[in-house]
Protein backbone atom coordinates (compact mmCIF):
# COMPACT_ATOMS: atom_id res chain seq x y z
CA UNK A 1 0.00 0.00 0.00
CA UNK A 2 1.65 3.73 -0.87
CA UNK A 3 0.65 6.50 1.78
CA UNK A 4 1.01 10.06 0.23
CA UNK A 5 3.17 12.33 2.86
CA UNK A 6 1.13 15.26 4.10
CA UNK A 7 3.77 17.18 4.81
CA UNK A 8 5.64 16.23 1.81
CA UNK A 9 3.23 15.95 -1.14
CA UNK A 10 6.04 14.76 -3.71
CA UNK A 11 7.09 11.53 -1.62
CA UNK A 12 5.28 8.97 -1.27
CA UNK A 13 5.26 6.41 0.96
CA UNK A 14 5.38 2.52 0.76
CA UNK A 15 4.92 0.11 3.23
CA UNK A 16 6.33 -3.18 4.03
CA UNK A 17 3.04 -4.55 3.24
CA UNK A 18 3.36 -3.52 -0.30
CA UNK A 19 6.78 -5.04 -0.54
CA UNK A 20 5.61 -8.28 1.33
CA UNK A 21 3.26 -8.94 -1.35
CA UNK A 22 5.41 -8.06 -4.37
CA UNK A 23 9.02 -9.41 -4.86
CA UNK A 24 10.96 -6.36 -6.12
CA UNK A 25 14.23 -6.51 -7.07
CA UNK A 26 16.03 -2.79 -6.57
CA UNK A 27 20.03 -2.46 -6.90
CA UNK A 28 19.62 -6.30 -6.14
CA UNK A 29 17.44 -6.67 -3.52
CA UNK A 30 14.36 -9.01 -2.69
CA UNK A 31 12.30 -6.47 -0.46
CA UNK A 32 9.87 -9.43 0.21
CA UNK A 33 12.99 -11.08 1.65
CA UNK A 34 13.34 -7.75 4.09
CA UNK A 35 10.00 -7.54 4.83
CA UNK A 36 10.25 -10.98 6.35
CA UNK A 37 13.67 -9.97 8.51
CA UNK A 38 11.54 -7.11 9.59
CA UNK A 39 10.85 -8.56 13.16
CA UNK A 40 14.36 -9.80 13.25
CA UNK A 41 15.66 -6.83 13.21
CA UNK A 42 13.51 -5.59 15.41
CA UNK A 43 14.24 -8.20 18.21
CA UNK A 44 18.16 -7.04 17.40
CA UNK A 45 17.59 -3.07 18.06
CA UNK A 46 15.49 -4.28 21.41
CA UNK A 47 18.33 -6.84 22.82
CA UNK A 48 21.28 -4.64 21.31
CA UNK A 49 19.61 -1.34 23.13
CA UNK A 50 19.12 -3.39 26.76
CA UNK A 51 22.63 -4.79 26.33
CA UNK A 52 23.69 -1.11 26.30
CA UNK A 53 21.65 -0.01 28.82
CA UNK A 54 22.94 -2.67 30.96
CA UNK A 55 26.72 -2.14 30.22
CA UNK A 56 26.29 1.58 30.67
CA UNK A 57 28.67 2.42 27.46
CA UNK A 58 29.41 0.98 23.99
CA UNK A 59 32.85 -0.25 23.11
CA UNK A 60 34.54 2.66 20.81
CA UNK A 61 31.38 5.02 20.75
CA UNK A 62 30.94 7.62 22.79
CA UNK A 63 27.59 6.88 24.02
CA UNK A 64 25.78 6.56 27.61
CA UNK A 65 22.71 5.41 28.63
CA UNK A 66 20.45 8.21 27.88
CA UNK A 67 21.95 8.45 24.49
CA UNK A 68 21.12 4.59 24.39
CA UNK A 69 17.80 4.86 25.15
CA UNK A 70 17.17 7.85 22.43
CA UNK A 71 19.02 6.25 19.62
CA UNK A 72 16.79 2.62 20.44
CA UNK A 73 13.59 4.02 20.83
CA UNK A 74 14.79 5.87 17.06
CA UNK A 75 15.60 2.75 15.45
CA UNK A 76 12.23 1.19 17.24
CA UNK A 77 10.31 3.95 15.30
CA UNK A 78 12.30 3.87 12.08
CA UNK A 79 11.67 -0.01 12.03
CA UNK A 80 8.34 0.72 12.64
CA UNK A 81 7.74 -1.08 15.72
CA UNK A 82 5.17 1.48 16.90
CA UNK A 83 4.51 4.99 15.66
CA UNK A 84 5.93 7.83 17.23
CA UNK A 85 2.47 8.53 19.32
CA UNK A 86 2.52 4.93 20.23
CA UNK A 87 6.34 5.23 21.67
CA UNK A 88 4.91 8.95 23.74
CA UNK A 89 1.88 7.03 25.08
CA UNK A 90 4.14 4.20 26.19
CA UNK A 91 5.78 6.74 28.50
CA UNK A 92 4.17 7.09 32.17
CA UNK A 93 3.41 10.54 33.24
CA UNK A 94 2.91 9.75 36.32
CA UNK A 95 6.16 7.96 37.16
CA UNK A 96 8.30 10.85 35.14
CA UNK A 97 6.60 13.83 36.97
CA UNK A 98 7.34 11.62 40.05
CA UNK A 99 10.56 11.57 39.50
CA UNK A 100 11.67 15.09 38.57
CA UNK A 101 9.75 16.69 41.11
CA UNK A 102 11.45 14.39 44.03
CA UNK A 103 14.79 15.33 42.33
CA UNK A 104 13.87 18.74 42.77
CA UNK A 105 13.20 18.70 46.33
CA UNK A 106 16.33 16.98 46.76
CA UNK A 107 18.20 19.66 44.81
CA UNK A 108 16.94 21.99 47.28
CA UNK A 109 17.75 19.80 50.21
CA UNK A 110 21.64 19.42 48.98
CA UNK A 111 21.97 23.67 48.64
CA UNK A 112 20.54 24.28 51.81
CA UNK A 113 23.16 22.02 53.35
CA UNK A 114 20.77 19.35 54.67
CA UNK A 115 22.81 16.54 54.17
CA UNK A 116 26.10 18.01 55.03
CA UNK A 117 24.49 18.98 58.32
CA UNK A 118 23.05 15.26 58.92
CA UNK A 119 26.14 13.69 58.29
CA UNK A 120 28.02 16.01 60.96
CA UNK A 121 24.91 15.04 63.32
CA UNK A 122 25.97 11.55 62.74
CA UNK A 123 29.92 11.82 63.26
CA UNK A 124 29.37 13.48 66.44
CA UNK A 125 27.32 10.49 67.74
CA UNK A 126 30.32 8.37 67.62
CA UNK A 127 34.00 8.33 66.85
CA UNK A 128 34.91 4.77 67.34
CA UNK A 129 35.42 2.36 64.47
CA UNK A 130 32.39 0.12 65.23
CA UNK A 131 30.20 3.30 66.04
CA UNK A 132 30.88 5.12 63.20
CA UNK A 133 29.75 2.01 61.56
CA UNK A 134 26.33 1.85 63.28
CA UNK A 135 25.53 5.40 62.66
CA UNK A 136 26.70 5.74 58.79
CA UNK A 137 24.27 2.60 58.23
CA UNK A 138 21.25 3.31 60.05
CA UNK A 139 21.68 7.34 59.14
CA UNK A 140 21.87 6.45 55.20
CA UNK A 141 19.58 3.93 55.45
CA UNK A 142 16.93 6.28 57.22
CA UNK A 143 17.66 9.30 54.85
CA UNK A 144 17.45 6.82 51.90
CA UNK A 145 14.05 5.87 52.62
CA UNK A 146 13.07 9.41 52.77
CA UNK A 147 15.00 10.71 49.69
CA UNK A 148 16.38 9.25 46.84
CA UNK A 149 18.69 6.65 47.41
CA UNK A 150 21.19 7.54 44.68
CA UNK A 151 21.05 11.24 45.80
CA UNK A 152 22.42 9.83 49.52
CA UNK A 153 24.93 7.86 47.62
CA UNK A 154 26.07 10.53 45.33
CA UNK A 155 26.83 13.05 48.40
CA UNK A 156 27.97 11.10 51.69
CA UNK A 157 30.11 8.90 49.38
CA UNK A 158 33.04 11.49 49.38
CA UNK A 159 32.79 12.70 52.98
CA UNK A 160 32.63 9.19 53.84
CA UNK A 161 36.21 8.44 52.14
CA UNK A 162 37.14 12.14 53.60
CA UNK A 163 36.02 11.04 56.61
CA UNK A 164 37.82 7.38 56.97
CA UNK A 165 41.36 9.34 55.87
CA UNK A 166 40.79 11.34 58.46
CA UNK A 167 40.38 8.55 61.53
CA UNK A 168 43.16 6.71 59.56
CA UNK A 169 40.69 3.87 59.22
CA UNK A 170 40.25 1.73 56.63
CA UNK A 171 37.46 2.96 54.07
CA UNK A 172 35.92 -0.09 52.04
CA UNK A 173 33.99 -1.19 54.89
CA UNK A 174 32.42 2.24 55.03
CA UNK A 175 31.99 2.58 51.41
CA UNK A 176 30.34 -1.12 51.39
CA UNK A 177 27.99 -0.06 54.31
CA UNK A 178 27.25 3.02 52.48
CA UNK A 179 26.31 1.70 49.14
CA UNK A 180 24.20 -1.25 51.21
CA UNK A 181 22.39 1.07 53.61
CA UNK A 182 21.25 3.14 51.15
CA UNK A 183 20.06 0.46 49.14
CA UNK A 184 18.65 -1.75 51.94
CA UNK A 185 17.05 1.32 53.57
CA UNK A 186 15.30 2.60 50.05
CA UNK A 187 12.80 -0.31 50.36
CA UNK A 188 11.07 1.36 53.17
CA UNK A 189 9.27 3.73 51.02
CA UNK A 190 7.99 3.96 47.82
CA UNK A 191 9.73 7.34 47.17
CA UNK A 192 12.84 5.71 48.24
CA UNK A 193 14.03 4.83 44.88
CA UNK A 194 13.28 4.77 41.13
CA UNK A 195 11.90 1.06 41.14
CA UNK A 196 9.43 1.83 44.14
CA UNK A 197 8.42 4.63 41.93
CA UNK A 198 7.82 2.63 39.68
CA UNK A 199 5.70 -0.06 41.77
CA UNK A 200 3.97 2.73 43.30
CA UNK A 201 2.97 3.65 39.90
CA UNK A 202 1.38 0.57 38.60
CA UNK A 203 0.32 -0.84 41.37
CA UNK A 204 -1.54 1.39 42.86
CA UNK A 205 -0.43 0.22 47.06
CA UNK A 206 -0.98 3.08 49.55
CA UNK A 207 1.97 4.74 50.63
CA UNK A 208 1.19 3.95 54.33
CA UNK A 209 0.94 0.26 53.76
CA UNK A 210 3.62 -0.07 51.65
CA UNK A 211 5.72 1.48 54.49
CA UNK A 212 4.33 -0.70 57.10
CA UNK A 213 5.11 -4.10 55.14
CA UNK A 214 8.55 -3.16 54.18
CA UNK A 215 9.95 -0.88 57.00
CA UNK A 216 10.65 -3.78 59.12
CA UNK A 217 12.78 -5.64 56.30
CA UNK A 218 14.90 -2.49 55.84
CA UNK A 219 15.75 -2.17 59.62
CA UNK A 220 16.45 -6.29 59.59
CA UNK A 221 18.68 -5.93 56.38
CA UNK A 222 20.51 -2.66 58.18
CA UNK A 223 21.32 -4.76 61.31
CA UNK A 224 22.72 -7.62 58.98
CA UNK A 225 24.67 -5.84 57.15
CA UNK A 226 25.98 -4.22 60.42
CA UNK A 227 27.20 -7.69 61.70
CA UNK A 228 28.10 -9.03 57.93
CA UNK A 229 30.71 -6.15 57.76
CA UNK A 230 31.58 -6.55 61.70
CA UNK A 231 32.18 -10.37 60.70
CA UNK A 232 34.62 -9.88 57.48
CA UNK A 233 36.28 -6.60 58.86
CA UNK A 234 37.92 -7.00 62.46
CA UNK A 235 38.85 -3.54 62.83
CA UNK A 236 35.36 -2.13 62.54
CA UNK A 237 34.55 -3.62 65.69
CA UNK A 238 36.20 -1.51 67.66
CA UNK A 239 34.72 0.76 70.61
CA UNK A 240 37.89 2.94 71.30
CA UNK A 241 36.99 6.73 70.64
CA UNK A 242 39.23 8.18 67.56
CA UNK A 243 40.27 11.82 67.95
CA UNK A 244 38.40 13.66 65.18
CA UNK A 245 39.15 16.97 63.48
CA UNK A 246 36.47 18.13 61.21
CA UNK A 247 37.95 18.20 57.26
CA UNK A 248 34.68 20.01 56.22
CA UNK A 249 32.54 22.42 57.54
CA UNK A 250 28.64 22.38 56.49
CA UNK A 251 27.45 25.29 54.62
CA UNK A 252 23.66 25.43 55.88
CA UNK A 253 21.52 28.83 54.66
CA UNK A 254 18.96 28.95 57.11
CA UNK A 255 15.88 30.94 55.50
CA UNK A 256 16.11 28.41 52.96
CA UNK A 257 16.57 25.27 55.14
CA UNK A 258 13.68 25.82 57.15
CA UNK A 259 11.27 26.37 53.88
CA UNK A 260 13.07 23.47 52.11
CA UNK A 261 12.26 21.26 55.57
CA UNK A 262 9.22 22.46 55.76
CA UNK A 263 7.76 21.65 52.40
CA UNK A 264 9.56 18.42 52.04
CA UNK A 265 7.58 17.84 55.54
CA UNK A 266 4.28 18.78 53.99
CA UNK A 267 5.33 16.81 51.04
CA UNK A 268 5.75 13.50 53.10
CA UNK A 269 2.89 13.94 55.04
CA UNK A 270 0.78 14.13 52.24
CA UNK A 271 1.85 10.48 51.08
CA UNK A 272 1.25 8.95 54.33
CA UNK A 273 -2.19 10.52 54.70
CA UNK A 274 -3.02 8.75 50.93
CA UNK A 275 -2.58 12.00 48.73
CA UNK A 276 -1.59 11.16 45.28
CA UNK A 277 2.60 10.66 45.35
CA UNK A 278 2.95 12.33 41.71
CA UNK A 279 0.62 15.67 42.42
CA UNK A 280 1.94 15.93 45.99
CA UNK A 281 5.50 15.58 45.12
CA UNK A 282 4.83 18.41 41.96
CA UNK A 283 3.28 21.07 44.12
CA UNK A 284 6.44 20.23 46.67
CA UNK A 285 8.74 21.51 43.91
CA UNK A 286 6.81 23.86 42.53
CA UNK A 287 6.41 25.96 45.49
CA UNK A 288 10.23 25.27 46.39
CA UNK A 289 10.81 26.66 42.52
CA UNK A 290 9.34 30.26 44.03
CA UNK A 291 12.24 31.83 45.48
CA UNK A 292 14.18 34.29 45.31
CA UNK A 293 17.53 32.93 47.46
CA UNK A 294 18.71 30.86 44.69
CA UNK A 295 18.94 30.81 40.90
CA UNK A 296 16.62 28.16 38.92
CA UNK A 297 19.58 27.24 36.75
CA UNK A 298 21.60 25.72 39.71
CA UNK A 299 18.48 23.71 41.01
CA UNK A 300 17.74 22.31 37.19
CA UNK A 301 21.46 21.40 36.77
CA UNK A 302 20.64 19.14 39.51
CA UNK A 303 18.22 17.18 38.26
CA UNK A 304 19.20 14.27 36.42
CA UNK A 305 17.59 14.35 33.40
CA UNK A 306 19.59 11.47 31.54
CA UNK A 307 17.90 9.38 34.02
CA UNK A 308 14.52 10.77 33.12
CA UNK A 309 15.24 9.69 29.19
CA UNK A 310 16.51 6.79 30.27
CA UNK A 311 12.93 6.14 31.95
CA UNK A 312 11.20 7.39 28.75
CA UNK A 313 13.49 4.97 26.51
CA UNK A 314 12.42 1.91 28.80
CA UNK A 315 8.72 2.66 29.08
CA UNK A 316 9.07 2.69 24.77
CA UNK A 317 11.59 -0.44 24.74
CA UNK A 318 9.12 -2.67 27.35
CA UNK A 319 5.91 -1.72 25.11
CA UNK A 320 8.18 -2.70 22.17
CA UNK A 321 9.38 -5.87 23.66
CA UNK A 322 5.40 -6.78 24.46
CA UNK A 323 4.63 -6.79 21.26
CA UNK A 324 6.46 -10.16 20.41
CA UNK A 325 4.81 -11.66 23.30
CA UNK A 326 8.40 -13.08 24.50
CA UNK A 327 7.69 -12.57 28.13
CA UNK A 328 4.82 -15.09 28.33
CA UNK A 329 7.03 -18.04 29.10
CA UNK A 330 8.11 -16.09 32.14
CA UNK A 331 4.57 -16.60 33.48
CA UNK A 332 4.85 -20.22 35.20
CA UNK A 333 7.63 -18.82 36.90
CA UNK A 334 6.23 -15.34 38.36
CA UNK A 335 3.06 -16.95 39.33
CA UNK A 336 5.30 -18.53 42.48
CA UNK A 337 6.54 -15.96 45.15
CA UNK A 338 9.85 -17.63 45.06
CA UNK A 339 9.83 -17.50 40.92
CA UNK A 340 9.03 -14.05 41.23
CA UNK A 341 12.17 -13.12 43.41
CA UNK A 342 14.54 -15.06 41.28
CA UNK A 343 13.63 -14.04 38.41
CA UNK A 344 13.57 -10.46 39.21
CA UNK A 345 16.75 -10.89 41.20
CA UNK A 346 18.88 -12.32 37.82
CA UNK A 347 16.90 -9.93 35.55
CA UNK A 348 18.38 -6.81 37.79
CA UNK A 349 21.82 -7.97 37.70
CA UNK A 350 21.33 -8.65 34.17
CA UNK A 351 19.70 -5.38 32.66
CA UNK A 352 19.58 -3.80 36.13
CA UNK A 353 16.87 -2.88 38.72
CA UNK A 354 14.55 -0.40 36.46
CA UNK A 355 14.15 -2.09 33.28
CA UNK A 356 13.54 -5.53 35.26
CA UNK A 357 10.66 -3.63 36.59
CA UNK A 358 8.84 -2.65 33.79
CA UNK A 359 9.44 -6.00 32.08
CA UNK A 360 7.67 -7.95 34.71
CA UNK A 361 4.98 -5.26 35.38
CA UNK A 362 2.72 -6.23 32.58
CA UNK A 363 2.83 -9.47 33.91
CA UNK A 364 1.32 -8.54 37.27
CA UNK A 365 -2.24 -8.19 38.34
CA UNK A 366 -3.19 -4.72 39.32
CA UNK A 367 -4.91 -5.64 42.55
CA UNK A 368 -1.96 -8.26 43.33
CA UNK A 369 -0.53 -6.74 46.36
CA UNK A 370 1.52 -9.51 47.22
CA UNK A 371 3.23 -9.40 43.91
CA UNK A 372 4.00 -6.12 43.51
CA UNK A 373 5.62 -5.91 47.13
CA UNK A 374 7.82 -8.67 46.48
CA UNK A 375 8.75 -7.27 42.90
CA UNK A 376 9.61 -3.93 45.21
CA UNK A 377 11.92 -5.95 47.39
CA UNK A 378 14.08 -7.94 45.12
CA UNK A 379 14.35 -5.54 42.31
CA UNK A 380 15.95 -3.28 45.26
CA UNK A 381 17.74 -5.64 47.74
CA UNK A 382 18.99 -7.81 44.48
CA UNK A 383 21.56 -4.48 43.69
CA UNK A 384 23.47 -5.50 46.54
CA UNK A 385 24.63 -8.86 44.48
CA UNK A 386 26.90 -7.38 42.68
CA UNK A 387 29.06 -4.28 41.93
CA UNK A 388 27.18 -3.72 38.66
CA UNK A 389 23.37 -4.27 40.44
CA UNK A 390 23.02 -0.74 41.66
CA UNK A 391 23.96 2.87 40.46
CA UNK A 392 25.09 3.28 44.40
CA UNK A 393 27.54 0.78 44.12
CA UNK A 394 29.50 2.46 41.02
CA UNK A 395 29.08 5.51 43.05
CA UNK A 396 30.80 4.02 45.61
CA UNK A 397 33.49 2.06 43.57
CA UNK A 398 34.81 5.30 41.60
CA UNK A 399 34.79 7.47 44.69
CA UNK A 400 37.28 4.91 46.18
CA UNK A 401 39.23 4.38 42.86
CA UNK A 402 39.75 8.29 42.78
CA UNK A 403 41.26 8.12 46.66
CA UNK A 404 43.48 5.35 45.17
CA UNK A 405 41.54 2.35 47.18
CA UNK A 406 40.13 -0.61 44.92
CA UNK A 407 37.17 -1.81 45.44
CA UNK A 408 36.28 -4.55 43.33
CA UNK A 409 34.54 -6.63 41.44
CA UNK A 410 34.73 -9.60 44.24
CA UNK A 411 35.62 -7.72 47.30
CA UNK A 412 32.19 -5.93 46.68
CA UNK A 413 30.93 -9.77 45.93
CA UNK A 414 32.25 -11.47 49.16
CA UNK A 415 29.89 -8.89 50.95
CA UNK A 416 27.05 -8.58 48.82
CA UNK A 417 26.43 -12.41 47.70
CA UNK A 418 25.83 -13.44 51.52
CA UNK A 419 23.51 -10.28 52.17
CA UNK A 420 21.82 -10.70 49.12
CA UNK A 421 20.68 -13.99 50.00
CA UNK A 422 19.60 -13.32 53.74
CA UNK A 423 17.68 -10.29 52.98
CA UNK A 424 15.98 -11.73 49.92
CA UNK A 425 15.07 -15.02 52.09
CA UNK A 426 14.13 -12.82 55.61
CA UNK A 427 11.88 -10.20 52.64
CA UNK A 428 9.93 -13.05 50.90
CA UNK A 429 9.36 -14.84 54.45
CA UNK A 430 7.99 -11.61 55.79
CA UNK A 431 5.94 -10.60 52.68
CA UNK A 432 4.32 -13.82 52.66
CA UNK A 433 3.53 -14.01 56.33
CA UNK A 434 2.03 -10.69 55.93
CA UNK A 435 -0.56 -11.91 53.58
């Protein structure tokens, strides 16, 4: 069939209908023949662009994983996979608006000097080895359930290393407890990071029940990984006090800490009470956006909009990837709780936490609570398997590599296998005893 171009009036269009039906031979080439590898190379540009995603870079092209997701979803369209309003419909306002405005609020957080100030707070508890240990890994884990978990990541993991220079102690364990806390302590909430989001999204769970179900795993999982690390790392258990002389000094503006605390107070308090997560966490930023202390370029630099492509790029990949009905054979296996957490758990470390999450989504019942909770839990505690499992954990790794500590590939392996594998069994146990 030939389309005329609207826009164009001298091109016309043909489809691969036309050349399905008719074996023309151009410059020596069946187009029947590439009709017919039509969904082959389809099912290339969707496993090529997930490969990408998952590696985070392309050998010998300078690409990321935003630039990933833009150049698949292209190729999608150009293949004609779906239609260019198919591929914005795919996307999920609810879950992008979500998203930007929490990074917002966060933004405002980190200028007012929030988190500076709360990891002071939590040096002063403590200057011993073992304490220090205690109080970076419930204090992470506790703000990471409240903000982003990658935002914790991104700004205690340098004043952590600072830090451990400083007490001339020994800063992998720190860094490992760090990248695990904030982790382990994002499946609290469902604003605790982008996966939750995500659940939250779909699934439609209360914000107060979600919390109650899964606060309990995060503080079990915080105390485990408190003894794991006390267990592989003698020296952390030390109680003897460290003289301490502060290497930073916390820049709070106080006009704009107390609005930025206040609204992200109102903010939280509307998801608890049941308020939509999306609207409340929009009107959050947009009131924080009205001021006149700092300039709106500094606060949008902040947000990470990559991530939000990325997001848009999976939500058009997943609806792609539906459409060759390829993750019906997972069914059997999702329709047992303990299917469901390995599969998510090897499809995280695989393509990572996110896109396992969307994949397995359409799979789900709306109204199955149990499900969705247990999708929550592995797709988050599974990015302590492995180095590569959670943004937190590169985080982590480069801030060490840049002190000139390694922490590898199996050093972050020998921690995270063994915690992996007792949070994952204590979540499921508890998810299914809750009902």
């Amino acid at each position: 069939m030939r389309y005329r171009c609207a826009s164009h009036p001298g091109l016309t269009i043909i489809s691969p209908e036309f050349w399905a039906s008719k074996p023309v031979l151009y410059l020596g080439i069946e187009f029947r023949a590439l009709a017919n590898w039509l969904p082959v190379a389809q099912a290339v540009v969707i496993g090529l662009t997930y490969v990408g995603l998952a590696l985070g870079s392309v050998p010998g092209l300078r690409m990321n994983r935003a630039t990933m997701a833009i150049a698949g979803t292209a190729a999608l369209i150009a293949l004609g996979t779906l239609s260019l309003q198919e591929a914005w419909q795919a996307i999920d306002p609810t879950t992008i608006v979500f998203l930007l405005s929490t990074m917002i609020v966060n933004a405002y957080l980190r200028y007012a000097g929030f988190f500076q100030l709360a990891l002071l707070y939590l040096i002063r508890l403590t200057s011993s080895p073992f304490g220090l240990l205690v109080a970076l890994t419930l204090g992470c884990g506790a703000l990471s359930a409240v903000f982003l978990n990658d935002t914790i990541a991104l700004v205690f993991t340098p004043l952590t290393v600072s830090l451990a220079q400083t007490l001339s102690l020994n800063p992998i364990p720190y860094l490992l407890a760090l990248a695990a806390a904030t982790n382990i302590g994002s499946v609290a909430t469902l604003n605790g990071n982008p996966q939750n989001i995500l659940v939250g999204s779909f699934s439609g769970i209360a914000y107060a029940e979600f919390a109650r179900v899964m606060i309990p795993i995060a503080l079990i999982g915080l105390l485990l990984q408190i003894g794991l690390l006390g267990w592989m790392y003698p020296e952390v258990r030390s109680l003897k006090p460290r003289p301490y002389v502060p290497t930073f000094r916390p820049r709070a503006y106080g006009p704009l800490l107390r609005k930025t605390l206040m609204v992200s107070s109102l903010m939280l308090a509307a998801f608890v009470v049941g308020l939509p997560l999306a609207e409340s966490a929009l009107v959050a930023a947009g009131v924080l956006l009205i001021t006149r202390r700092i300039k709106p370029q500094r606060v949008l630099q902040d947000v990470d909009w990559g991530l939000l492509v990325i997001f848009s790029g999976l939500f058009v990949l997943t609806r792609s990837l539906q459409s060759f009905n390829l993750l019906s054979g997972l069914l059997p296996w999702i329709a047992h709780p303990v299917g469901l957490v390995s599969v998510t758990t090897i499809l995280s470390n695989l393509i990572s936490n996110v896109p396992a999450v969307l994949l397995l989504q359409s799979l789900i019942a709306r109204e199955d609570s149990q499900s969705w909770l247990l999708l929550a839990v592995s797709s988050t505690l599974a990015g302590n398997l492995t180095l590569f499992g959670a943004v937190a954990n590169l985080i982590t790794a480069e801030a060490a590599a840049s002190q000139g500590f390694s922490l590898s590939f199996w050093t972050h392996l020998r921690f995270g296998l063994p915690l992996t594998l007792a949070t994952l069994a204590i979540a499921t146990a508890w998810v299914l005893w809750q009902g």
